[in-house]
Structures are given as structure tokens and as C-alpha cells.
Protein backbone atom coordinates (compact mmCIF):
# COMPACT_ATOMS: atom_id res chain seq x y z
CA UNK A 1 -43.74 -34.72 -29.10
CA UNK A 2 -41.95 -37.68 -28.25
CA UNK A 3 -43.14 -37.32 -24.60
CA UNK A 4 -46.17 -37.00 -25.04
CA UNK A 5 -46.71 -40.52 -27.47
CA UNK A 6 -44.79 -42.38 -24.63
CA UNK A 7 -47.75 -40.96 -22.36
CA UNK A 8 -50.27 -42.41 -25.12
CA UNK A 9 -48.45 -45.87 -25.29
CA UNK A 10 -48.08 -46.38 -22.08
CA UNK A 11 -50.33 -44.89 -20.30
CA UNK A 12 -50.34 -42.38 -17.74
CA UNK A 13 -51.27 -43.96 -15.01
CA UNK A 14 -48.25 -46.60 -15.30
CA UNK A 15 -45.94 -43.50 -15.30
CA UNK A 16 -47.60 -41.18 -12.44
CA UNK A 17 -44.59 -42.95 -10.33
CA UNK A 18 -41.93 -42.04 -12.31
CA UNK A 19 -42.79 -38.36 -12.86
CA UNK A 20 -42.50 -38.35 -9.40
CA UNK A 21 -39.18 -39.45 -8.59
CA UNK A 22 -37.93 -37.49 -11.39
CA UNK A 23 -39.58 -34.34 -10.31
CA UNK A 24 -38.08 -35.08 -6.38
CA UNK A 25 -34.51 -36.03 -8.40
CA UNK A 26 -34.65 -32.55 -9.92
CA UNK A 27 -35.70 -31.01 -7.01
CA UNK A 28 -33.49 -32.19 -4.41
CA UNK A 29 -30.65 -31.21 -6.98
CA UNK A 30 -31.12 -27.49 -6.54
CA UNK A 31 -28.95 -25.79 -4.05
CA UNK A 32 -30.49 -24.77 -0.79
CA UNK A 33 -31.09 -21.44 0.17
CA UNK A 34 -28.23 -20.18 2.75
CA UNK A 35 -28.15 -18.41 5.37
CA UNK A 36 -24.68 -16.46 6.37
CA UNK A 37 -24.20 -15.80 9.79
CA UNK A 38 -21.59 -12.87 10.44
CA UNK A 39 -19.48 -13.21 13.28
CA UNK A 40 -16.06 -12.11 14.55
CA UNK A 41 -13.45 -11.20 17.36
CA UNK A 42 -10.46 -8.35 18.00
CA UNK A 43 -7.34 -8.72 19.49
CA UNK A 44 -6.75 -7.12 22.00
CA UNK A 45 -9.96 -6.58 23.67
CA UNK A 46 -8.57 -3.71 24.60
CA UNK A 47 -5.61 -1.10 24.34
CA UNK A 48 -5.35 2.53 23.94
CA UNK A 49 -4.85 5.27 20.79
CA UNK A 50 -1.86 3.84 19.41
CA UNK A 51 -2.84 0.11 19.54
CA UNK A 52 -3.48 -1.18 16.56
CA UNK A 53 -6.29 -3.63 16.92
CA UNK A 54 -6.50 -6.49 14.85
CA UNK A 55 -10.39 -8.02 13.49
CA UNK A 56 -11.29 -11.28 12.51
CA UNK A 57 -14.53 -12.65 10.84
CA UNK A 58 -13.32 -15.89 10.16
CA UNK A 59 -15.85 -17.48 12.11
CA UNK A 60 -18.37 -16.26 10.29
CA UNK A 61 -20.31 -18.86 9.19
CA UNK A 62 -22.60 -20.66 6.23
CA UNK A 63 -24.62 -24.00 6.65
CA UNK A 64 -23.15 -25.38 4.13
CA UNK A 65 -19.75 -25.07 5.07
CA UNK A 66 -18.42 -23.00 2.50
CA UNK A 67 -17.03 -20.00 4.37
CA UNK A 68 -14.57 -18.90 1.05
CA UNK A 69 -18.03 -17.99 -0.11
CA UNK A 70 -18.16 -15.11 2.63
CA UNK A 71 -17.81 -11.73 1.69
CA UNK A 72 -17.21 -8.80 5.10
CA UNK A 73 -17.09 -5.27 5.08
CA UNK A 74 -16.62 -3.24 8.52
CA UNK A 75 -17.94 0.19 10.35
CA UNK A 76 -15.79 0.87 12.80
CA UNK A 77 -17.43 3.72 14.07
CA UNK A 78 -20.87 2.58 14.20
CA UNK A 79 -21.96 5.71 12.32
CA UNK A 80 -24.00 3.74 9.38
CA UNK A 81 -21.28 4.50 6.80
CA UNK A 82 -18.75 1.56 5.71
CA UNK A 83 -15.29 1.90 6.57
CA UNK A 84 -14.18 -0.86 4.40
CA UNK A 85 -15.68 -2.08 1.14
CA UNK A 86 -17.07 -6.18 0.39
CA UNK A 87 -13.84 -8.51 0.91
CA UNK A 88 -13.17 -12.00 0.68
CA UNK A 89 -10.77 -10.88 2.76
CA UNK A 90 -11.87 -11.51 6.65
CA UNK A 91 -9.50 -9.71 8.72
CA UNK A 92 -8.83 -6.23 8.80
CA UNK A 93 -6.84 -3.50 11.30
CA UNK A 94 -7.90 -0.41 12.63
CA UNK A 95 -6.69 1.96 14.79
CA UNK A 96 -8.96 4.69 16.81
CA UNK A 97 -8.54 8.31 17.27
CA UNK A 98 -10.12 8.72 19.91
CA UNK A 99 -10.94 7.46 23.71
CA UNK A 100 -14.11 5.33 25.07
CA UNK A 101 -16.44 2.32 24.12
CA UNK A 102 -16.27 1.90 20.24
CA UNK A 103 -18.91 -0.08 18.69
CA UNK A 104 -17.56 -2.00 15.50
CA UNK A 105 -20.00 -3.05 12.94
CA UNK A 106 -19.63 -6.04 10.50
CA UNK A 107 -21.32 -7.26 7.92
CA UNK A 108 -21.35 -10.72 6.11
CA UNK A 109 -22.72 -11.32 2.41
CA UNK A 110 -23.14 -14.34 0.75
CA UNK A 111 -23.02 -14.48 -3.33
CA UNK A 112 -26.88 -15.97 -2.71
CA UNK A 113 -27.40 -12.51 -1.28
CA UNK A 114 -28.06 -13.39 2.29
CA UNK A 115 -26.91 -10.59 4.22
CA UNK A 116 -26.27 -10.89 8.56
CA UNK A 117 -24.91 -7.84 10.48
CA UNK A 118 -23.01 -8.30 14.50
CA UNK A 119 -21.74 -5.63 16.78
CA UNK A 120 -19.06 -5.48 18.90
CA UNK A 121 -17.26 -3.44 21.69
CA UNK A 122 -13.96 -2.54 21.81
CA UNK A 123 -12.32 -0.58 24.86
CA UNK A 124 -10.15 2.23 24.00
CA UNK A 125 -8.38 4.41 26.66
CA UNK A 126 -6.20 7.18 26.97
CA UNK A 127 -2.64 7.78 26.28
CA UNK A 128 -0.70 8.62 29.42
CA UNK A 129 2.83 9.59 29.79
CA UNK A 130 5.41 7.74 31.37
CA UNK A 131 5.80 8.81 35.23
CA UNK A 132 7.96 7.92 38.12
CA UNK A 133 7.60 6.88 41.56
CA UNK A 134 9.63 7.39 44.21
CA UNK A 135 10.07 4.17 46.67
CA UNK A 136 10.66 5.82 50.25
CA UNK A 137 12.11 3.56 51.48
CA UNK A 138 15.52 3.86 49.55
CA UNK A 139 14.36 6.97 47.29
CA UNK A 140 15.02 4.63 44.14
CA UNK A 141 13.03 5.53 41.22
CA UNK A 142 10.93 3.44 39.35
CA UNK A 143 9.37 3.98 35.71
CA UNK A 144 5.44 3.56 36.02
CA UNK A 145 2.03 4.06 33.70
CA UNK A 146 -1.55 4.49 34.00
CA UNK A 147 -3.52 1.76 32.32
CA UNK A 148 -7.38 1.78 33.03
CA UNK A 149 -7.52 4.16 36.12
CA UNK A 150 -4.61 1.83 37.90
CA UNK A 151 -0.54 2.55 37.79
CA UNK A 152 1.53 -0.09 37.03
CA UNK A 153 4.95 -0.33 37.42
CA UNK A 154 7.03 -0.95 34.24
CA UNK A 155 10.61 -1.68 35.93
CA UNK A 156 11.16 -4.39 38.22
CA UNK A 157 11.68 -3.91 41.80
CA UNK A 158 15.04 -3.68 43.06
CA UNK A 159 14.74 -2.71 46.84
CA UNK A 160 16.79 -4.40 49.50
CA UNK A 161 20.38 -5.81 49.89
CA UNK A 162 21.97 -7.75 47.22
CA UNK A 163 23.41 -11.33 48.43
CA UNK A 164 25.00 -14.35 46.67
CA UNK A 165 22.70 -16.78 44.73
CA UNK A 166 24.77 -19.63 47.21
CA UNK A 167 23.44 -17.73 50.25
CA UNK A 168 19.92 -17.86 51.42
CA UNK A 169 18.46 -15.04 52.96
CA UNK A 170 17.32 -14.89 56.89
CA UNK A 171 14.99 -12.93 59.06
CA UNK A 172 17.55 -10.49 59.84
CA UNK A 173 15.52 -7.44 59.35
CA UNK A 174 17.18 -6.79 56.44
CA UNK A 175 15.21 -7.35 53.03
CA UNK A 176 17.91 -9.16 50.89
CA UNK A 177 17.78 -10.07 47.26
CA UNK A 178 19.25 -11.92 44.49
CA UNK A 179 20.18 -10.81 41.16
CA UNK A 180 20.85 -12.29 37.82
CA UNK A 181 23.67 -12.99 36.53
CA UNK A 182 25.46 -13.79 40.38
CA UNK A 183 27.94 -11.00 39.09
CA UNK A 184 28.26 -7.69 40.31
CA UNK A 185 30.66 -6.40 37.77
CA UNK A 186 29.52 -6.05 33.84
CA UNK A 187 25.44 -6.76 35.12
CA UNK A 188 22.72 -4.30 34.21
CA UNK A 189 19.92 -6.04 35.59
CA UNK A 190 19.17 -4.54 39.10
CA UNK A 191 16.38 -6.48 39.23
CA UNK A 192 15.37 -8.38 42.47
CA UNK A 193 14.35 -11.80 42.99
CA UNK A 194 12.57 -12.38 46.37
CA UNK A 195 11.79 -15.55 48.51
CA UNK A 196 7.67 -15.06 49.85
CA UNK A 197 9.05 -14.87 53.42
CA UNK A 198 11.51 -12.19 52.30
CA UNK A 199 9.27 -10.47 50.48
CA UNK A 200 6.39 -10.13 52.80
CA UNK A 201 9.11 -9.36 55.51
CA UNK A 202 8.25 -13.15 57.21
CA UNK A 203 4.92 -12.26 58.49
CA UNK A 204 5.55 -8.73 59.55
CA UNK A 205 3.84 -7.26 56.19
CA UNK A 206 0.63 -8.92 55.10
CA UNK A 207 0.61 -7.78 51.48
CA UNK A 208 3.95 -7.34 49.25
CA UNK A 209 2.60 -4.55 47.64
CA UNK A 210 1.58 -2.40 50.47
CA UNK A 211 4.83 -0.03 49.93
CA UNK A 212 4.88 3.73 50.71
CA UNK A 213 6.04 5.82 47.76
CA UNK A 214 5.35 8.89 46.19
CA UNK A 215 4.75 9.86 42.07
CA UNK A 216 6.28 12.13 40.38
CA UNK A 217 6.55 14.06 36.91
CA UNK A 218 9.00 12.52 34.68
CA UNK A 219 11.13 15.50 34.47
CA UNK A 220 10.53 15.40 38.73
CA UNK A 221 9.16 18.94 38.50
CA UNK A 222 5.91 17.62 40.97
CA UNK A 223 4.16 15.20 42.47
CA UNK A 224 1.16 13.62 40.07
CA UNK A 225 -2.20 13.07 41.57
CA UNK A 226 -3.76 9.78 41.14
């Protein structure tokens, strides 16, 4: 009632202006829609079946800044049911039971109820057991494992003859080494640490890793076909 005799007094013309502003005031006071965008990386990238792989959606994302607002949830198998319920929480751990390209689904929710899904891949491989090759050269034994179709040693080389950290090694036909500590007595490493000329037998071998060996079982019951 009151309103509407100020209208009467003072006309409503003379006041068109200030409704106006007062309906913009209002208006620009009401929160803006938002959009969430999900987003979010693993570590590693990849690993095998008993790596534990670690997800992060902390870079999801909301334009207004306020990522706390961010609710996840995650599929890890990609088969359209949720592994994991909403969260504030944005990180999470999984690990797979089985071998190949997973596809791991996440979805972002915002308490507006704006709702973003992303996909990822993550890499998963086979166990293999620990296997041994055989260095011809010396017939020393060396630990190895198959990661991603390739065997890696996980020992370090120790071929060749050991000298004194105050000597330096010469083209002598010989491959010499150095070990750490400069002690032979009380040392377990048998590591060997190599000068590039040394290594690469100065010249004579053109790549340090072209070695002749053989692999074997672990319990040396047969040679293993890679």
C-alpha cells in the first residue's frame, strides 16, 4: 500500500529510473549458473596388477573458483556402474585385476546440479616373474624382468676387472672397472662403474649394450624365450 501512494505522489514517470536500477541491483545479486568441468590425472600412467594407481580430480574445475564445491565419484571399469559413491573427496586408489587398456570414468557434480563426465586410459600389463640372464662373457648372472614386451635388467652390471679408484683404466684389452667403496674386503656392491671409452671397448663396440647373453628360468631349469 505504501508503494503504491509513493507511485501516486510522485509520479511514475519520475520513478521509471529507479525501478530500474533496483530491478538490475537485484538481479545482478543472484548467483550465476555454473558450470563444473570434471577433470583428472593417475599416477603412474602405467604399471601392472599389483600397482596401486593413484587418481586425482583436483583439477576439476568451476568458473567461479570454488572447487570445495566439487563433488567426484569414479567407474573404473567403464561398465556404467559407479565404483565409488559422490565425495568431496577428489582422490581415490584403485588397483586392477586384470591386464590391458582400462578406461576410468569420472564424474563431477556441483551442489547447483551441473553434472560433467571425462574418460581416461590407464595401461595395465602383466605380472612376470623374475628371470636371469646369463652374461657369456664371464657366465655371471644377472636378475632381469619383462616390462612392456622389453627385459630389463634389475642388477647392475659387474663385468670386467676390478682396479683402484687412483688408477685409470687403459686400452689394454681388458674391460676394467671401479667399484664403490675402493675396498675389497667387507663391500657388497659388485657393481661396476665404467669410463665411455671403457665401456664401449674405445671404439671397438659401437653400442654398450650390444652384449651376448642367454635367459634363463630362475630356478635355471631352461632357457626363456623372448
Amino acid at each position: 500500500m505504501l508503494v503504491f501512494m509513493f507511485f501516486l505522489r510522485f509520479g511514475l514517470k519520475r520513478n521509471l529510473g529507479i525501478c530500474i536500477l533496483v530491478i538490475l541491483l537485484f538481479g545482478c545479486l543472484k548467483e550465476p549458473k555454473s558450470k563444473v568441468t570434471a577433470s583428472f590425472y593417475n599416477f603412474p600412467s602405467a604399471g601392472d596388477l599389483l600397482t596401486l594407481f593413484r587418481f586425482d580430480a583436483s583439477s576439476s574445475s568451476l568458473p567461479t573458483n570454488d572447487v570445495w564445491r566439487i563433488k567426484v565419484r569414479w567407474d573404473f571399469d567403464n561398465d556404467g556402474v559407479w565404483d565409488t559413491d559422490f565425495s568431496l573427496d577428489k582422490t581415490a586408489t584403485h588397483r586392477f585385476k586384470s591386464p590391458g587398456s582400462k578406461i576410468v570414468t569420472l564424474e563431477a557434480l556441483d551442489i547447483t546440479g551441473s553434472r560433467d563426465t571425462v574418460k581416461g586410459i590407464v595401461q595395465v600389463m602383466e605380472l612376470v616373474k623374475d628371470s636371469i640372464m646369463v652374461d657369456a662373457r664371464d657366465n655371471q648372472s644377472y636378475s632381469v624382468i619383462k616390462i612392456n614386451h622389453t627385459w630389463w635388467m634389475t642388477e647392475d652390471l659387474a663385468y670386467g676387472q676390478i682396479i683402484s679408484n687412483s688408477t685409470s683404466p687403459s686400452d689394454n684389452r681388458i674391460t676394467e672397472r671401479w667399484i664403490y667403496p675402493d675396498s675389497m674386503s667387507g663391500s657388497n656392491f659388485k657393481q661396476g662403474f665404467y669410463t665411455e671409452m671403457e665401456a664401449t671397448e674405445y671404439g671397438r663396440k659401437k653400442r654398450a649394450g650390444n652384449l651376448s647373453g642367454r635367459l634363463e628360468n630362475a630356478d635355471g631349469s631352461g632357457l626363456l624365450t623372448t
